[in-house]
N, C-alpha and C. Protein backbone atom coordinates (compact mmCIF):
# COMPACT_ATOMS: atom_id res chain seq x y z
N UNK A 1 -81.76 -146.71 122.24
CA UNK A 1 -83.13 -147.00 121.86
C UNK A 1 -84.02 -145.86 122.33
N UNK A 2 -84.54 -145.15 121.05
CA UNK A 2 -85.42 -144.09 121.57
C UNK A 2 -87.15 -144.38 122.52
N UNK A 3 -87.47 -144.19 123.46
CA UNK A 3 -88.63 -144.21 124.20
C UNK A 3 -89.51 -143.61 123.99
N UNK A 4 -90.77 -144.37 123.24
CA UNK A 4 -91.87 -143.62 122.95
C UNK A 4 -93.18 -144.15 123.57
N UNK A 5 -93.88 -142.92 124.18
CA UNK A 5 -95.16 -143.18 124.58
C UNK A 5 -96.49 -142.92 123.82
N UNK A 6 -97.47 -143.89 123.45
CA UNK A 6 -98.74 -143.39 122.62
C UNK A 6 -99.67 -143.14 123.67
N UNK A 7 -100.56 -142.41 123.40
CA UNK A 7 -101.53 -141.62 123.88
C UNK A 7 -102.97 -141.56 123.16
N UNK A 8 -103.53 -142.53 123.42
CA UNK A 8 -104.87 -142.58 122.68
C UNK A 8 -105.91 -143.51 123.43
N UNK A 9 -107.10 -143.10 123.42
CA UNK A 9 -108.38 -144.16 124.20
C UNK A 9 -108.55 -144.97 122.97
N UNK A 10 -108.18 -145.22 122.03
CA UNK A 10 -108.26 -146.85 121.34
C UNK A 10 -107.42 -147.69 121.61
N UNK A 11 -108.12 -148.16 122.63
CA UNK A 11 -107.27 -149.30 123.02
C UNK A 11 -106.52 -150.38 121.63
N UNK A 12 -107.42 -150.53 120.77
CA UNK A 12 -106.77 -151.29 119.42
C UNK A 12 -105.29 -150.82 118.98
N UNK A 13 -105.54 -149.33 118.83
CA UNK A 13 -104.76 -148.51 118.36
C UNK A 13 -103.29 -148.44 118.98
N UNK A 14 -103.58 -148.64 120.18
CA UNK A 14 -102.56 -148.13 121.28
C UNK A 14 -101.85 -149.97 120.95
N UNK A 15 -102.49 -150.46 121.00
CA UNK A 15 -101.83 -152.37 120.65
C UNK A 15 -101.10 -152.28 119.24
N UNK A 16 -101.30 -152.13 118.01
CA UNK A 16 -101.11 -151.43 116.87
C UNK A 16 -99.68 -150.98 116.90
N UNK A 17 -100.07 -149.90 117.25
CA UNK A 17 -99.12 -149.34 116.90
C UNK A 17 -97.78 -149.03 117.83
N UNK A 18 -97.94 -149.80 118.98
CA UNK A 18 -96.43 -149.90 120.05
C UNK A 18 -96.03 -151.34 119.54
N UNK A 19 -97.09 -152.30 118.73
CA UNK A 19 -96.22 -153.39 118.56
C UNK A 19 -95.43 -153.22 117.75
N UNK A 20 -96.09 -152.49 116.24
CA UNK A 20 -95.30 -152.07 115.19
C UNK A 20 -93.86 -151.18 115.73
N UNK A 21 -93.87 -150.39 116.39
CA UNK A 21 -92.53 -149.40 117.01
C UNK A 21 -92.07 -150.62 117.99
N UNK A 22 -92.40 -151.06 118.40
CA UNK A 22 -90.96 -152.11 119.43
C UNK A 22 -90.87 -153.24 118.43
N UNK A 23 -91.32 -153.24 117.13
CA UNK A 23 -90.78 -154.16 116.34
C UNK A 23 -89.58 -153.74 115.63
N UNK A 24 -89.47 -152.79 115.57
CA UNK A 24 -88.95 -152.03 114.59
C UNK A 24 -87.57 -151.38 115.09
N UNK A 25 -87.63 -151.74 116.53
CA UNK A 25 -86.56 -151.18 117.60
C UNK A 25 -86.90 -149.79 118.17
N UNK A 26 -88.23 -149.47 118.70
CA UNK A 26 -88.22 -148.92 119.57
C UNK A 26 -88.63 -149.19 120.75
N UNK A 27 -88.97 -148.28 122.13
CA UNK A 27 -89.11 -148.49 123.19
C UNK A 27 -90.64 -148.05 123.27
N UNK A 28 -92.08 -148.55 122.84
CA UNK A 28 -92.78 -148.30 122.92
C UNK A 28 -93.82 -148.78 123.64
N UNK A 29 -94.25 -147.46 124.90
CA UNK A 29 -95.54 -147.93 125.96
C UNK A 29 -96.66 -146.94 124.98
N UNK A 30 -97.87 -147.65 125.45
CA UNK A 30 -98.98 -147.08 125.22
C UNK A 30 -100.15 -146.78 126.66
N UNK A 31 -100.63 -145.64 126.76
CA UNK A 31 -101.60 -145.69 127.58
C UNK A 31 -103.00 -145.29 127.12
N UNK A 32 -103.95 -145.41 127.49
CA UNK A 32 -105.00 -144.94 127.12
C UNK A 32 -106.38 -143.20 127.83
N UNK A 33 -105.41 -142.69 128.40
CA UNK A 33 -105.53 -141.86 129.07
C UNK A 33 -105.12 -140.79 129.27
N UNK A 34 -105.88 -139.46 129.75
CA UNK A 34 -104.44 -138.39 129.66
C UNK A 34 -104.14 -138.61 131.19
N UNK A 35 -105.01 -138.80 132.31
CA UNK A 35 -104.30 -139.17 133.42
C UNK A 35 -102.85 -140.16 133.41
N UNK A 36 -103.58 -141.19 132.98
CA UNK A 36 -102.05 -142.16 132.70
C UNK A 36 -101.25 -141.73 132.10
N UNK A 37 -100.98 -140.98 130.86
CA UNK A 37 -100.08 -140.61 130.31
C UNK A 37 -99.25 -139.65 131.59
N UNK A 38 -99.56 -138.47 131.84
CA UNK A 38 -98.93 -137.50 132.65
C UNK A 38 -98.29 -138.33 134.11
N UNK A 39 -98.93 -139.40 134.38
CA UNK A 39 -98.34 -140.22 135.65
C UNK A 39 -97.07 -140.74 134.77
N UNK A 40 -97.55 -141.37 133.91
CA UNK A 40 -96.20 -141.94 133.15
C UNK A 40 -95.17 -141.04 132.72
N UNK A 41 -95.48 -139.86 132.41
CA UNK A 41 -94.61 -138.99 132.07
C UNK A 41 -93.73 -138.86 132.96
N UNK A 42 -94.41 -138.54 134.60
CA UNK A 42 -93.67 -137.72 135.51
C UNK A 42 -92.46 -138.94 136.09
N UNK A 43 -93.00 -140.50 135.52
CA UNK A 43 -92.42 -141.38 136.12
C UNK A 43 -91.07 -142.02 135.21
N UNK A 44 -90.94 -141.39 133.80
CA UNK A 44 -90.23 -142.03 132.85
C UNK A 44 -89.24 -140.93 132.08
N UNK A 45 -88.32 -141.04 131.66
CA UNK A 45 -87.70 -140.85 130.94
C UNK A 45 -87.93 -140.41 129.16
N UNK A 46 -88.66 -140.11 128.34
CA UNK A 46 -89.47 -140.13 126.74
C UNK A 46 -88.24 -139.41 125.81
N UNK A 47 -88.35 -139.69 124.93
CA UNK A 47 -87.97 -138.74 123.70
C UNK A 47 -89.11 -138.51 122.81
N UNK A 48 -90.20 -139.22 122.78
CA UNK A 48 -91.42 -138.48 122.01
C UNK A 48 -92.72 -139.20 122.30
N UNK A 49 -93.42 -138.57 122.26
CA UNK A 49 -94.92 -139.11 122.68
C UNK A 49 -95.99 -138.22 121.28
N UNK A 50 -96.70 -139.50 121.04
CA UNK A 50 -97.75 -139.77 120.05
C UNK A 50 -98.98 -139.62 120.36
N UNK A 51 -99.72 -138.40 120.10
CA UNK A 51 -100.65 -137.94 121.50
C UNK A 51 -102.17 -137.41 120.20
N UNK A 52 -103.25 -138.56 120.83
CA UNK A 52 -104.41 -138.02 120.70
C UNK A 52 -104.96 -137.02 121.16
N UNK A 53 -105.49 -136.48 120.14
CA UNK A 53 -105.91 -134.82 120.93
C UNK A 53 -107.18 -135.09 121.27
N UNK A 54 -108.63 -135.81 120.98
CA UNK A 54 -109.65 -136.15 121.26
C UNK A 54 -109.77 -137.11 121.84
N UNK A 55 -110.18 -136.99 123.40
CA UNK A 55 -110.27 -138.52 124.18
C UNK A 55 -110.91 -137.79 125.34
N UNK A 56 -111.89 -139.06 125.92
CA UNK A 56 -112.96 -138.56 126.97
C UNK A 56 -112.46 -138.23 128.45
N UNK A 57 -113.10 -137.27 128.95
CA UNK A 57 -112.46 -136.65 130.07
C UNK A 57 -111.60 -135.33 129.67
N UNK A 58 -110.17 -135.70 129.83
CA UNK A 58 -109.27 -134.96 129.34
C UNK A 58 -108.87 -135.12 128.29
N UNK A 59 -108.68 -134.02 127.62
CA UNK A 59 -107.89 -134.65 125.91
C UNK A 59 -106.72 -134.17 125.97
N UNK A 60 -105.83 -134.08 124.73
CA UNK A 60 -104.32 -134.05 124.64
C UNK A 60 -104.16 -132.73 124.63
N UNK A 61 -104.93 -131.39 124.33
CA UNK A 61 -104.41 -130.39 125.10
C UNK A 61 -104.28 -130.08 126.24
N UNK A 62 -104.75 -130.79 127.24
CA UNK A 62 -104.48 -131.28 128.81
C UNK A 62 -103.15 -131.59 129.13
N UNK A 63 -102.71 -132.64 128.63
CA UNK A 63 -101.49 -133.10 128.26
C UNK A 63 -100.47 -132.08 128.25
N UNK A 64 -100.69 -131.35 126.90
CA UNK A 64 -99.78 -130.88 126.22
C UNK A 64 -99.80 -129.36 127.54
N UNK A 65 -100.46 -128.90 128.01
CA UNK A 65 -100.48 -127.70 129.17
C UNK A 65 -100.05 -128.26 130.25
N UNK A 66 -100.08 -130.00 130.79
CA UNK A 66 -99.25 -130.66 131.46
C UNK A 66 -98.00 -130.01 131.94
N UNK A 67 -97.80 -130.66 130.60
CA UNK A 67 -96.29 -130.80 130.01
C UNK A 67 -95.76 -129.16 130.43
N UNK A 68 -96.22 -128.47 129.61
CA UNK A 68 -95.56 -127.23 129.47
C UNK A 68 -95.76 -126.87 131.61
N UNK A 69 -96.93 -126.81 131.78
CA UNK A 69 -96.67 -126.42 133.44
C UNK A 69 -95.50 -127.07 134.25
N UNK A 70 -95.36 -128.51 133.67
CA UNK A 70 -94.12 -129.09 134.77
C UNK A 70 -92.69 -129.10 133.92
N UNK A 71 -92.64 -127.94 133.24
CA UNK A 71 -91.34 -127.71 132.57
C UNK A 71 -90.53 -129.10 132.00
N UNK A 72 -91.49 -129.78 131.32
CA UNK A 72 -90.51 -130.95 130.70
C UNK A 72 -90.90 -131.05 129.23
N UNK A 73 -89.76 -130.96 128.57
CA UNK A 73 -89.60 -130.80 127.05
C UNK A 73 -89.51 -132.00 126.59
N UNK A 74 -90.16 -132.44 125.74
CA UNK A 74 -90.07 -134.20 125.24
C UNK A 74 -91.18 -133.30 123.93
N UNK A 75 -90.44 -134.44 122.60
CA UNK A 75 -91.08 -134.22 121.19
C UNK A 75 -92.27 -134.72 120.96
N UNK A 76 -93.70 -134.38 120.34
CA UNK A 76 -94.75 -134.22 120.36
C UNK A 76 -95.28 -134.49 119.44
N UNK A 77 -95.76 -135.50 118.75
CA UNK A 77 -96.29 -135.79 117.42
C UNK A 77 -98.13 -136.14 117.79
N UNK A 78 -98.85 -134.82 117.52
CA UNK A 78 -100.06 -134.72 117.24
C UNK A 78 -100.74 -135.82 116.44
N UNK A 79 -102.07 -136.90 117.08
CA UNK A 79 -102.34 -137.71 115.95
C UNK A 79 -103.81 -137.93 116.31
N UNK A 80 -105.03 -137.05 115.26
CA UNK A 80 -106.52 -136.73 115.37
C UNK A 80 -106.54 -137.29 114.33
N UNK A 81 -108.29 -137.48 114.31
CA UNK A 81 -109.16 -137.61 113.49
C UNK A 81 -110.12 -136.62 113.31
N UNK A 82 -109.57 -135.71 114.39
CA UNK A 82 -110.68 -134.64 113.89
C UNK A 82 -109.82 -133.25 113.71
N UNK A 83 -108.73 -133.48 112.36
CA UNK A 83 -107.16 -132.43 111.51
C UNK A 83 -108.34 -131.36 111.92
N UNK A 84 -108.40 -129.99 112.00
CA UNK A 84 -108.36 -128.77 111.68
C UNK A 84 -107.33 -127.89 111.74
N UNK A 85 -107.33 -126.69 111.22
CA UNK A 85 -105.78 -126.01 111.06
C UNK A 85 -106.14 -125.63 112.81
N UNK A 86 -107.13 -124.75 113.23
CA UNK A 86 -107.07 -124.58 114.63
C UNK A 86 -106.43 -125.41 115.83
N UNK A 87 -106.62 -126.78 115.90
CA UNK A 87 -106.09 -127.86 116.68
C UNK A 87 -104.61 -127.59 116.14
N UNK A 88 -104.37 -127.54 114.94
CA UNK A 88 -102.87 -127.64 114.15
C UNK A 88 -102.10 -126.44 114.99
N UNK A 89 -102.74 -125.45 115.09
CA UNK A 89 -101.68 -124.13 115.25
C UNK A 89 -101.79 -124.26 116.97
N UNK A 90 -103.08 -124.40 117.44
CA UNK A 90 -103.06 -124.30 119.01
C UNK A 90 -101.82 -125.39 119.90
N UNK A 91 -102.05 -126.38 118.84
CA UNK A 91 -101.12 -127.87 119.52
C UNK A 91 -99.59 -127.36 119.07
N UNK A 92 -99.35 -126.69 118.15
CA UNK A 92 -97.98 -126.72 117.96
C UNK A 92 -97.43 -124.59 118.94
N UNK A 93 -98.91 -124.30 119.26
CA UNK A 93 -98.14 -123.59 120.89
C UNK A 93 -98.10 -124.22 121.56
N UNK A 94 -98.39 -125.13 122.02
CA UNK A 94 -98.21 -125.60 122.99
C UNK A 94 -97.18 -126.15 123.36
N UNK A 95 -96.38 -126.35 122.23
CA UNK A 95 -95.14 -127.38 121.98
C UNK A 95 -95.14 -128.83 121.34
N UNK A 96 -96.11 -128.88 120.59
CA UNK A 96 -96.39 -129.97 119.56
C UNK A 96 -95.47 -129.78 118.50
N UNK A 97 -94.61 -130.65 117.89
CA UNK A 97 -93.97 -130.33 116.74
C UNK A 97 -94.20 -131.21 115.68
N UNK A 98 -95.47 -132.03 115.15
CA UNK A 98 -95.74 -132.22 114.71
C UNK A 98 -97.31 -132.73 114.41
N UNK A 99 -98.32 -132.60 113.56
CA UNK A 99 -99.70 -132.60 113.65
C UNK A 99 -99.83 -134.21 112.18
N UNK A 100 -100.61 -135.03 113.07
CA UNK A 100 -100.69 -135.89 111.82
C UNK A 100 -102.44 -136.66 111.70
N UNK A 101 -103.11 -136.64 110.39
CA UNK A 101 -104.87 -136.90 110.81
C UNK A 101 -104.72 -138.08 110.78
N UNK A 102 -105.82 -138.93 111.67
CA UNK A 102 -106.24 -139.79 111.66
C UNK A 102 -107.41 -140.10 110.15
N UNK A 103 -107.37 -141.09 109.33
CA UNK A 103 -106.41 -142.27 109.79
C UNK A 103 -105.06 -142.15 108.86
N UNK A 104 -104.22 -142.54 109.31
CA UNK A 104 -102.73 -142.18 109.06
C UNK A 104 -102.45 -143.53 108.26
N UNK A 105 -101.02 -143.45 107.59
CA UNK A 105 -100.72 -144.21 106.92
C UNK A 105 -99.59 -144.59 107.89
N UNK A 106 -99.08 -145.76 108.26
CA UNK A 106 -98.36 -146.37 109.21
C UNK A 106 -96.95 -146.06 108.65
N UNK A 107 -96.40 -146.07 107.68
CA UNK A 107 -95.13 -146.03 106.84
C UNK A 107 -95.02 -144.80 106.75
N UNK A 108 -95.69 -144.22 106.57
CA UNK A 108 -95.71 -141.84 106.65
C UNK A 108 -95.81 -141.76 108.32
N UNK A 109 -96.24 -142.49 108.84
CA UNK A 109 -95.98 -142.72 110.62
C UNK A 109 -94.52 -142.83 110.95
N UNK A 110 -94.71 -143.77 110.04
CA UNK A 110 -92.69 -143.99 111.31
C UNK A 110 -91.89 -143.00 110.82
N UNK A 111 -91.86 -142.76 108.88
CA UNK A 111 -90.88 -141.72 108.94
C UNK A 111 -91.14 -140.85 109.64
N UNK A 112 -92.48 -140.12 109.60
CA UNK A 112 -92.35 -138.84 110.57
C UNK A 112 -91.51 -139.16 112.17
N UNK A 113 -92.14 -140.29 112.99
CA UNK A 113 -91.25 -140.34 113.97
C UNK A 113 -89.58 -140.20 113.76
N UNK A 114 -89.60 -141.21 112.67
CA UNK A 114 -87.88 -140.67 113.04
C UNK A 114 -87.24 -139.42 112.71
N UNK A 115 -88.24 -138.64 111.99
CA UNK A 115 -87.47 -136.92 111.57
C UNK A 115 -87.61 -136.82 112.77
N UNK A 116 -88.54 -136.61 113.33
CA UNK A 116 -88.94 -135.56 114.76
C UNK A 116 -87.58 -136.25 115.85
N UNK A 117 -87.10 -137.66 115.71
CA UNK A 117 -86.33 -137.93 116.53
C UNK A 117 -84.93 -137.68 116.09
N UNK A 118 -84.37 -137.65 114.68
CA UNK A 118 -83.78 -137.02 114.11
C UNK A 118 -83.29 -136.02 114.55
N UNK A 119 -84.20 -134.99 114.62
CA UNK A 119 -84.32 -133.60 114.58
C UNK A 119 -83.62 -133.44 116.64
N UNK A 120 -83.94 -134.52 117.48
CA UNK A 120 -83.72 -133.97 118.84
C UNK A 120 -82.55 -134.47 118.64
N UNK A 121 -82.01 -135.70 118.01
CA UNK A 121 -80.68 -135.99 117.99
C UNK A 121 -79.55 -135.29 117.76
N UNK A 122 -80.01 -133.98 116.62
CA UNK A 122 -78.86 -133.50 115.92
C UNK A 122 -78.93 -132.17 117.04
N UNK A 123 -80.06 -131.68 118.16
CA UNK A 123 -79.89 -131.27 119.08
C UNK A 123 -78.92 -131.52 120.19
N UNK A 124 -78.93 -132.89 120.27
CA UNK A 124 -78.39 -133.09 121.37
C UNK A 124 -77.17 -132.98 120.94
C-alpha cells in the first residue's frame, strides 16, 4: 500500500481528498501546513506527497527546499491554483515531478498519482 501525504491549508480539501485515496486503497494522511508536513516527513516513511504551493506562512517551495536540504527523495505532485509556467519549472527543480492547477478534476487526480507511483515502482 503506497503512502501518501497531502499538503494543503484547506482543511476541506485535505478531508476530500485522503478520504477519496484511502478509499481507493491508499495510505493517505493529510496536513495542513508546511511545518507539519516536514515534521511528518522526517517522522514517516512516503512514496508521494500532494503539495500546495500557496499556503500562509510557508508555502510548498519551503517544503520542496526541505526536502532537497535533508536529502530525502519521495515523488512530488504539485497542486495550485495559482498554474504559472514559472511555479511549473521552479517546482519541478526542485524535484517536483509533477505540476497539476487547481481546481483539478479528481479522476485526472488519481491517474496522475498512480503514473508518478508507477513510474517509482518500475524504479525500484
Amino acid at each position: 500500500m503506497h503512502s501518501i501525504l497531502i499538503v494543503d491549508d484547506d482543511i476541506n480539501l485535505c478531508t476530500v481528498l485522503s478520504e477519496e485515496l484511502n478509499e481507493i486503497g491508499f495510505n493517505a494522511t493529510a496536513v495542513n501546513s508546511a511545518d507539519k508536513a516536514i515534521s511528518f516527513i522526517e517522522n514517516n516513511q512516503l512514496d508521494l506527497i500532494l503539495l500546495d504551493l500557496k499556503m500562509p506562512e510557508k508555502d510548498g517551495f519551503y517544503v520542496l527546499n526541505s526536502l532537497k536540504e535533508m536529502g530525502i527523495k519521495v515523488k512530488v505532485i504539485v497542486l495550485t491554483a495559482y498554474a504559472d509556467v514559472q511555479s511549473a519549472i521552479d517546482s519541478a527543480k526542485l524535484g517536483a515531478n509533477n505540476f497539476i492547477s487547481k481546481p483539478y478534476d479528481l479522476d485526472d487526480l488519481i491517474i496522475t498519482v498512480r503514473k508518478v507511483l508507477q513510474t517509482e515502482d518500475n524504479e525500484n
